[in-house]
Protein backbone atom coordinates (compact mmCIF):
# COMPACT_ATOMS: atom_id res chain seq x y z
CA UNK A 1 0.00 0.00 0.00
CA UNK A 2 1.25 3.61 -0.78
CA UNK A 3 1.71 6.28 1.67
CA UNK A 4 -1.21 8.02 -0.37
CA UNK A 5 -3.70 4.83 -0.05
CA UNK A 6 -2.46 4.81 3.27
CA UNK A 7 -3.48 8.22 3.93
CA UNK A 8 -6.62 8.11 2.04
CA UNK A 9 -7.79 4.70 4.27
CA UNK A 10 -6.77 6.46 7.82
CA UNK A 11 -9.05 9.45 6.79
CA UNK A 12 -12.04 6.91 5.75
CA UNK A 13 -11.79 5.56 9.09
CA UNK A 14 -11.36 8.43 11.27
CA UNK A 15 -14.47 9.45 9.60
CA UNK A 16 -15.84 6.00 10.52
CA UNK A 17 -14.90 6.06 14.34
CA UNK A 18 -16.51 9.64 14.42
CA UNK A 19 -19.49 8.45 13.37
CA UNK A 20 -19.55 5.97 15.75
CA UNK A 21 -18.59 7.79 18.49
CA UNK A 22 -21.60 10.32 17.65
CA UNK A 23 -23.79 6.80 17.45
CA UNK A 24 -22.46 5.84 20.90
CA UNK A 25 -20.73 8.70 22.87
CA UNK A 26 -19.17 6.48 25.63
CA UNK A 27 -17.07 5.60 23.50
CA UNK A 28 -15.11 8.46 23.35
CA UNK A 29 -14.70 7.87 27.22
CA UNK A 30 -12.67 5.16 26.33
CA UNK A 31 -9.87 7.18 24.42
CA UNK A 32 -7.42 8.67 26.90
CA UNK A 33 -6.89 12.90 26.52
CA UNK A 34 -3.79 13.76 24.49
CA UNK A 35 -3.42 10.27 23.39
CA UNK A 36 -2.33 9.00 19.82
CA UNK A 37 -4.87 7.07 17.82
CA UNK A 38 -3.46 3.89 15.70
CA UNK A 39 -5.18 1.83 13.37
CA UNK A 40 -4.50 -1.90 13.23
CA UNK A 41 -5.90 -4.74 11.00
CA UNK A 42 -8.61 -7.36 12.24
CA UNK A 43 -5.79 -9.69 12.14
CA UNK A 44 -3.38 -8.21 13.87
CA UNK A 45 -2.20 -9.69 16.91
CA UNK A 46 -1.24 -7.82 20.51
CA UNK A 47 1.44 -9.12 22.47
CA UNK A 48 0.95 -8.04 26.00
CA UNK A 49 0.03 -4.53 26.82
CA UNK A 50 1.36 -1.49 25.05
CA UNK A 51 3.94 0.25 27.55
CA UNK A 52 3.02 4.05 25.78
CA UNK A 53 -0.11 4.81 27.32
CA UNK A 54 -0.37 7.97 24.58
CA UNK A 55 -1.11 5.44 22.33
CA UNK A 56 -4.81 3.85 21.64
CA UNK A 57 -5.10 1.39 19.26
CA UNK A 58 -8.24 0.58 17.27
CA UNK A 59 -8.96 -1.80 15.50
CA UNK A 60 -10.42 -2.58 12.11
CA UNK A 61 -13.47 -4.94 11.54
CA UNK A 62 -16.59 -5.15 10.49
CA UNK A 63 -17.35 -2.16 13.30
CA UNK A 64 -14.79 -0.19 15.43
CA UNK A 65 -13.21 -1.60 18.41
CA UNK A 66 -11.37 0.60 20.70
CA UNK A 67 -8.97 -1.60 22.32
């Protein structure tokens, strides 16, 4: 994938997980202030907890998990 397709998905989604947030405002409880939002693939894999706490990563399916 190009950094333009990259760019191009990240903004579909960000449009995505503010929908959903406006769908389900709690959500937004669940991202920390200040924090840096990630994107992962359904199928990728966490291996133990992520020592950054700026970081929140969400994940891709068929509907957004914040993780």
């Amino acid at each position: 994938m190009t950094n333009k397709e990259t760019v191009h998905r990240n903004i579909g989604l960000i449009f995505d997980l503010i929908r959903k947030i406006i769908e389900q405002p709690k959500l937004a409880d669940r991202i920390p202030d200040n924090c840096t939002i990630e994107f992962i693939d359904k199928d990728f894999v966490m291996k133990g907890k992520d020592k950054d706490r700026n970081v929140k990563l969400i994940k891709v399916k068929n509907e957004i998990e914040i993780t």
